[in-house]
Protein backbone atom coordinates (compact mmCIF):
# COMPACT_ATOMS: atom_id res chain seq x y z
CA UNK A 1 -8.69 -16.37 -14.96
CA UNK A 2 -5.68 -15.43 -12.86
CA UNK A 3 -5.97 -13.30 -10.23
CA UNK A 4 -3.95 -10.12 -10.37
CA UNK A 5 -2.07 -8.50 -7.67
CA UNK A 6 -1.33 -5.17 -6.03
CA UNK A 7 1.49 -3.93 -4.24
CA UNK A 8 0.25 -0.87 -2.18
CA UNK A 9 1.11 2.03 0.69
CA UNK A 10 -1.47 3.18 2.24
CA UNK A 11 -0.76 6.41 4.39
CA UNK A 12 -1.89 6.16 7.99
CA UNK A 13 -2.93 8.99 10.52
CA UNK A 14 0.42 9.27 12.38
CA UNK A 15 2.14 9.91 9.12
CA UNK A 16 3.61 6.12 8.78
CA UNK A 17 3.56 4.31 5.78
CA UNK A 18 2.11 1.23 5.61
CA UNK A 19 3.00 -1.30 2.30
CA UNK A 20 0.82 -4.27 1.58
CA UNK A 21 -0.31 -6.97 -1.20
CA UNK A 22 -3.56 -7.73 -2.11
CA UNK A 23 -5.78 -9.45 -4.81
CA UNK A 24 -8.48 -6.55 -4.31
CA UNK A 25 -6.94 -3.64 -2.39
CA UNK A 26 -10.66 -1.63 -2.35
CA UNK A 27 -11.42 -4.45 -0.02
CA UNK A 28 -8.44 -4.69 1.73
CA UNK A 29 -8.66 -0.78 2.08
CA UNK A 30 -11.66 -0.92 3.50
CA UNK A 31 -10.73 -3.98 5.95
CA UNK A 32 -7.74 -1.44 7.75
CA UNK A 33 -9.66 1.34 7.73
CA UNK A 34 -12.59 -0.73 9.74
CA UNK A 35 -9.58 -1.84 11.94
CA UNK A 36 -9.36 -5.86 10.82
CA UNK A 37 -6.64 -5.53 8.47
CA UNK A 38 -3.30 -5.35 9.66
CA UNK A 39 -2.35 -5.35 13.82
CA UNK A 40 0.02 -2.50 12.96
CA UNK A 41 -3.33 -0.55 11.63
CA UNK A 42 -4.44 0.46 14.93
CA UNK A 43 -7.12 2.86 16.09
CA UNK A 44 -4.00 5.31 16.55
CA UNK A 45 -3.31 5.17 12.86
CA UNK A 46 -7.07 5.05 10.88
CA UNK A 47 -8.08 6.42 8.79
CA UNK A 48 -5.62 5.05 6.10
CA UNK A 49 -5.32 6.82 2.82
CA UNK A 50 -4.16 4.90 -0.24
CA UNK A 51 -1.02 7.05 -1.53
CA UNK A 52 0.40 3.89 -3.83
CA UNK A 53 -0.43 1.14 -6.27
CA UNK A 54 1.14 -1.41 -8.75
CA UNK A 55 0.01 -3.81 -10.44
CA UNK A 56 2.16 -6.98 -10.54
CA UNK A 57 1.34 -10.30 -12.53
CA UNK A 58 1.61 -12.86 -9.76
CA UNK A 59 1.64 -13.06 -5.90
CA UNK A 60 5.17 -13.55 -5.99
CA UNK A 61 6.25 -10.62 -8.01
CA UNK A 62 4.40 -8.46 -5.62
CA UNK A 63 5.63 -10.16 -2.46
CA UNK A 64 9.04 -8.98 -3.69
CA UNK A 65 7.74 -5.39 -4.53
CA UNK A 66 6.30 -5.54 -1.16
CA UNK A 67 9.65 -6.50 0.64
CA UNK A 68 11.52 -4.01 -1.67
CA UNK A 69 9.22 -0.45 -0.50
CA UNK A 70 9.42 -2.15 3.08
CA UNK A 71 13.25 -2.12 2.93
CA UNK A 72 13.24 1.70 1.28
CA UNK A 73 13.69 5.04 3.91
CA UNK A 74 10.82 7.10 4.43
CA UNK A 75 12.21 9.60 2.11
CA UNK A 76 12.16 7.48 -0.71
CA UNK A 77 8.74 5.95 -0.25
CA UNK A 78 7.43 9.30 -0.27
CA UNK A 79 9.35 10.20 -3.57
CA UNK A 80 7.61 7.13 -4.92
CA UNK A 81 4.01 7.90 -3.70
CA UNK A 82 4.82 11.67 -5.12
CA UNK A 83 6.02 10.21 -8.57
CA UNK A 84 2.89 8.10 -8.84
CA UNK A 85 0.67 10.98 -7.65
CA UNK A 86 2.29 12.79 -10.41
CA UNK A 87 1.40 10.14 -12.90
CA UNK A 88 -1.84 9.97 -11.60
CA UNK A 89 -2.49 13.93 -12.74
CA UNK A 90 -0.95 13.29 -16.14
């Protein structure tokens, strides 16, 4: 069975946005939010709220996702997070 993948933002305490993959975000949620995910997940910026997810078939696919939000301005990855909130309520 192949594993699927998630491309995800994660909104952090100071109001930055941080965008990951992962193969089970729940666990990788939990990992920044206990402060042994990322370095740039520091006690400064927990707790982390997830804001954004996608579902992408292969690691690859979402590692360009990833490097695609990463590369957006701060106003459009918070038009994205508000269009999938919006989806979310639908």
């Amino acid at each position: 069975m192949k594993k699927k993948w998630t491309v995800y933002i994660v909104l952090c305490q100071d109001k930055t946005f941080y965008t990951g993959i992962s193969n089970d975000y729940m666990k990788r949620l939990e990992k920044h939010n206990s402060g042994k995910g990322a370095k740039y997940i520091n006690l400064k910026r927990r707790p982390v709220k997830l804001v954004y997810l996608e579902a992408k078939r292969s690691i690859g696919d979402a590692l360009r996702r990833e490097l695609k939000i990463k590369k957006m301005s701060k106003i459009n990855k918070i038009k994205l997070t508000l269009k999938y909130k919006m989806k979310k309520v639908k």
